[in-house]
C-alpha atoms as a PDB file:
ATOM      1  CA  UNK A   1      -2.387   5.853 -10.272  1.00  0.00           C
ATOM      2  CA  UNK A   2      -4.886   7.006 -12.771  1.00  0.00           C
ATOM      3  CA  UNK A   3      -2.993  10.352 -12.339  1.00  0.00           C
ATOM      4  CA  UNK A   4      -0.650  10.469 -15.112  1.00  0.00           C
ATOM      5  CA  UNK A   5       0.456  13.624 -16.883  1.00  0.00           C
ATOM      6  CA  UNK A   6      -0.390  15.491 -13.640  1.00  0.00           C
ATOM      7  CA  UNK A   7       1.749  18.103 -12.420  1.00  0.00           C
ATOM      8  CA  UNK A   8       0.477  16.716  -8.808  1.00  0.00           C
ATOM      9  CA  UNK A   9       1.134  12.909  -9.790  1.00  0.00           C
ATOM     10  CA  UNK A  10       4.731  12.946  -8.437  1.00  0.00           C
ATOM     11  CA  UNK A  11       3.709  14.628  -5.193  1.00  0.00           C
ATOM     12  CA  UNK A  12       3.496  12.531  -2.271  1.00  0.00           C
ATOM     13  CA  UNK A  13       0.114  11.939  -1.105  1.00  0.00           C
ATOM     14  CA  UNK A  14      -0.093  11.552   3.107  1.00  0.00           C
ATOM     15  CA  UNK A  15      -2.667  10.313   5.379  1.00  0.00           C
ATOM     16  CA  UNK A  16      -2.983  10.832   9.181  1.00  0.00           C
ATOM     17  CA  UNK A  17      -4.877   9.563  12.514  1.00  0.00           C
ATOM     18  CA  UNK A  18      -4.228   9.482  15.866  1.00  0.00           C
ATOM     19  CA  UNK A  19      -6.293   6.393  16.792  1.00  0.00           C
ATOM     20  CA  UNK A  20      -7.935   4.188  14.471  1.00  0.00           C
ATOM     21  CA  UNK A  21      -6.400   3.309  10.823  1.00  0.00           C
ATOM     22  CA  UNK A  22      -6.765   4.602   7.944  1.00  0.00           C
ATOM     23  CA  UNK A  23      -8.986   3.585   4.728  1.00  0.00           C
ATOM     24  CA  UNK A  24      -7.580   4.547   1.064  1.00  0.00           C
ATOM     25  CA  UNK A  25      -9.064   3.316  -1.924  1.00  0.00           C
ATOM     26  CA  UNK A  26      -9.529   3.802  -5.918  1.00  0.00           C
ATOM     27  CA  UNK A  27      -9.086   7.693  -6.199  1.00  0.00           C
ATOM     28  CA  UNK A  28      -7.202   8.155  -2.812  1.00  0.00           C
ATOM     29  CA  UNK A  29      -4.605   6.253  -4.143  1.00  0.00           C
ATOM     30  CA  UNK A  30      -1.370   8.241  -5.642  1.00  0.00           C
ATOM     31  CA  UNK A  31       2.037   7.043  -6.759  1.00  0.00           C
ATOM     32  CA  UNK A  32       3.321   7.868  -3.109  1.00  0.00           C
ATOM     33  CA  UNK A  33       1.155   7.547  -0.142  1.00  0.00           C
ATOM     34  CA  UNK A  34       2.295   7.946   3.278  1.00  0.00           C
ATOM     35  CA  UNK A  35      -0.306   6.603   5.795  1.00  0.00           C
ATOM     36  CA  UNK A  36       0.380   7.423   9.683  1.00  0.00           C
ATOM     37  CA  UNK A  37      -1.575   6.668  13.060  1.00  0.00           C
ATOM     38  CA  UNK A  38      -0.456   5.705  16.777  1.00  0.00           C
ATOM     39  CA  UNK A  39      -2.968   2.601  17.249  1.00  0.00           C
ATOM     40  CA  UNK A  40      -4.389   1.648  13.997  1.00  0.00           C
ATOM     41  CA  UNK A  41      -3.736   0.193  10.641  1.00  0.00           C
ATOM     42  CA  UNK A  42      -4.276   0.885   7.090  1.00  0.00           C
ATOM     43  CA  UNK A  43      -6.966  -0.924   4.886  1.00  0.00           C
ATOM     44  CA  UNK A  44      -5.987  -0.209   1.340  1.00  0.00           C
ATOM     45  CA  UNK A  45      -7.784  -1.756  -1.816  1.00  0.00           C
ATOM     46  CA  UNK A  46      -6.590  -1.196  -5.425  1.00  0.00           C
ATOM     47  CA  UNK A  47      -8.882  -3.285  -6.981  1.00  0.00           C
ATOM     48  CA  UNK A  48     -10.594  -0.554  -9.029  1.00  0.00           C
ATOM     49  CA  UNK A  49      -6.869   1.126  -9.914  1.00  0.00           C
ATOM     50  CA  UNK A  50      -5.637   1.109 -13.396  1.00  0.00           C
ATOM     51  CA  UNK A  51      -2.688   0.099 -12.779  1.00  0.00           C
ATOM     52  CA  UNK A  52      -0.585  -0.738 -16.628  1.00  0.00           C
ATOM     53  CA  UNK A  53       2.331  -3.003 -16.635  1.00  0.00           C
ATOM     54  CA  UNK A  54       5.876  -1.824 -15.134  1.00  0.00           C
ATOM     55  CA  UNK A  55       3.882   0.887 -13.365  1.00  0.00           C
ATOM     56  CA  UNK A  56       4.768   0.972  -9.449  1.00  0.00           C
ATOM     57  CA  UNK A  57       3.243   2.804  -6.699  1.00  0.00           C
ATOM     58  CA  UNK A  58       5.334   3.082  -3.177  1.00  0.00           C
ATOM     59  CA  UNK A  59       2.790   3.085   0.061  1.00  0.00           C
ATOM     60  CA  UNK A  60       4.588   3.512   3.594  1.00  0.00           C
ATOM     61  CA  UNK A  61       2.392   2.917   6.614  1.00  0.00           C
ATOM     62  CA  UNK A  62       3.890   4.204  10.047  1.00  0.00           C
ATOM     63  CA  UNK A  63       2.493   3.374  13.311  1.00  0.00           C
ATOM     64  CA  UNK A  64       3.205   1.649  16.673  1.00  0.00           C
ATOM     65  CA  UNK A  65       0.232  -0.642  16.678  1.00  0.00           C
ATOM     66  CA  UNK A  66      -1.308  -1.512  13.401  1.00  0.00           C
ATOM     67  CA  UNK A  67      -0.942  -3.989   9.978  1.00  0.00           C
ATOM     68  CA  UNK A  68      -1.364  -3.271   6.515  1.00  0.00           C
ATOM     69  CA  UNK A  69      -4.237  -5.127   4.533  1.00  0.00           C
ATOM     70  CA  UNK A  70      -3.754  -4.472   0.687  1.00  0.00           C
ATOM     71  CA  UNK A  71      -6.038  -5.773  -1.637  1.00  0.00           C
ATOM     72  CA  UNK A  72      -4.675  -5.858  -5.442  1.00  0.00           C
ATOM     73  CA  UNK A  73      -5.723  -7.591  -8.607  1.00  0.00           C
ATOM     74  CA  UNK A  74      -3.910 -11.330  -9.131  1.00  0.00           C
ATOM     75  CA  UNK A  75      -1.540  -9.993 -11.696  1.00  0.00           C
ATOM     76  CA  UNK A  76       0.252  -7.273  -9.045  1.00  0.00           C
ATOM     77  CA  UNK A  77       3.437  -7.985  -8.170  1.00  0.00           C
ATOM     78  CA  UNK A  78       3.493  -6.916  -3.878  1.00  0.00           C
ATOM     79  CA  UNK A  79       7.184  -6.412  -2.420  1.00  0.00           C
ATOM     80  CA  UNK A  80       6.865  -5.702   0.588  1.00  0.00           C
ATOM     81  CA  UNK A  81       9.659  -3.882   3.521  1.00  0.00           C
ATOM     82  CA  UNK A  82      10.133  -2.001   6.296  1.00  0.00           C
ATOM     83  CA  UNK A  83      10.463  -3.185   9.991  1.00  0.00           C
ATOM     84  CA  UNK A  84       7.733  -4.761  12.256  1.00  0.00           C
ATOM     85  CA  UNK A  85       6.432  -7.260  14.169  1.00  0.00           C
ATOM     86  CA  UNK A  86       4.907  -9.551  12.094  1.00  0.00           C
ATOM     87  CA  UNK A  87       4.759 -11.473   9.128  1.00  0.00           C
ATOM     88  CA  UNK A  88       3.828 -11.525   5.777  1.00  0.00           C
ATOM     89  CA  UNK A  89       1.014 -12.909   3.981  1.00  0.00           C
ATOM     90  CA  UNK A  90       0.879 -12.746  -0.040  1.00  0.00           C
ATOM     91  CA  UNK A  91       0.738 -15.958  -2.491  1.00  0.00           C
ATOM     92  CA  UNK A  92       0.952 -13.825  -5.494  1.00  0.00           C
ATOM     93  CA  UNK A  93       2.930 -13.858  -8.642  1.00  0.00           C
ATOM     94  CA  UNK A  94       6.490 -12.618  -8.771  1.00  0.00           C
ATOM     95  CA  UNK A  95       6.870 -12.433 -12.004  1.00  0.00           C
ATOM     96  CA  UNK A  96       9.055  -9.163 -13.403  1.00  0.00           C
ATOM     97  CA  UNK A  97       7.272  -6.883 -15.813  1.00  0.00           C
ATOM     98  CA  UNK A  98       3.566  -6.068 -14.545  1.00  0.00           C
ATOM     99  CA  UNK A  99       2.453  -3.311 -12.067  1.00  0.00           C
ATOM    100  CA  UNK A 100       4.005  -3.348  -8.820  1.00  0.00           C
ATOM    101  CA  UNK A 101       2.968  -2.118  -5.524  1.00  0.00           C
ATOM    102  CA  UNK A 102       6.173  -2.023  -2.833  1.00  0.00           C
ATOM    103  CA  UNK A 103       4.931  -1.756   1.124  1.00  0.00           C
ATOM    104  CA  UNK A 104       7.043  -0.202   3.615  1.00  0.00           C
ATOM    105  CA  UNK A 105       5.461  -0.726   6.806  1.00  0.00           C
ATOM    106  CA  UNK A 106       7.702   0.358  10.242  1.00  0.00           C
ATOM    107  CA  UNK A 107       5.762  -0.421  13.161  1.00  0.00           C
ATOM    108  CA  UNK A 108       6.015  -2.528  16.743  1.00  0.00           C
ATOM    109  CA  UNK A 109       3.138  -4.988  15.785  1.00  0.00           C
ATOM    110  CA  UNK A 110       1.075  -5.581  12.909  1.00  0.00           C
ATOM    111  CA  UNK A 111       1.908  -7.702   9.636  1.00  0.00           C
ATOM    112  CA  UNK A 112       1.297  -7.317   6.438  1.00  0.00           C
ATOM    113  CA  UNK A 113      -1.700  -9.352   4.554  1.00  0.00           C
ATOM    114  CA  UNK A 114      -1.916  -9.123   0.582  1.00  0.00           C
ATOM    115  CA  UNK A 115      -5.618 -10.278  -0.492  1.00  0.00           C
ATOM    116  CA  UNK A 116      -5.903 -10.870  -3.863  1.00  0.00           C
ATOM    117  CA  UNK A 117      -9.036 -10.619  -6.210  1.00  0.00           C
END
């Protein structure tokens, strides 16, 4: 997110593996991120991201076997979508107005945990 006023900030940003998830953090992270495996998850922290209030970032994780775990600062706002076996896990504000990260994960298992920090 710390991309702004880059030609290459509204690109979107993709990550793939066949087995095993994938791992995205502080610099990895773009506005758009795709991340895509068969078996496998995606561990995502945005802890160290600069993220200003009413900015939003869009991740989308696709795979038949795998969950999301985001990690995000108390004040981000998570909404999270897609289709999948499993739940949700976030106890974090939802207040309109600071950053906001949305979560599209379409998969057969794996959930969605938001860890906050």
């Amino acid at each position: 997110m710390t991309h702004s006023g880059n030609p290459d900030s509204d690109k979107t940003h993709v990550r793939i593996g066949i087995f095993g998830g994938n791992r995205l953090a502080g610099h990895e992270i773009h506005s758009r991120t795709v991340t895509a495996s068969l078996i496998g998850g995606a561990d995502i922290d945005l802890t160290d991201v600069d993220l200003p209030d009413g900015a939003e970032l869009r991740i989308t994780k696709l795979s038949l076997i795998g969950g999301v775990k985001l990690r995000v600062r108390p004040e981000v706002r998570v909404v999270v979508g897609g289709i999948r076996l499993g739940g949700v896990s976030d106890d974090g504000p939802d207040r309109p107005g600071g950053p906001t990260v949305h979560v599209a994960a379409w998969g057969l298992l794996g959930g969605v945990s938001v860890l906050r920090g």
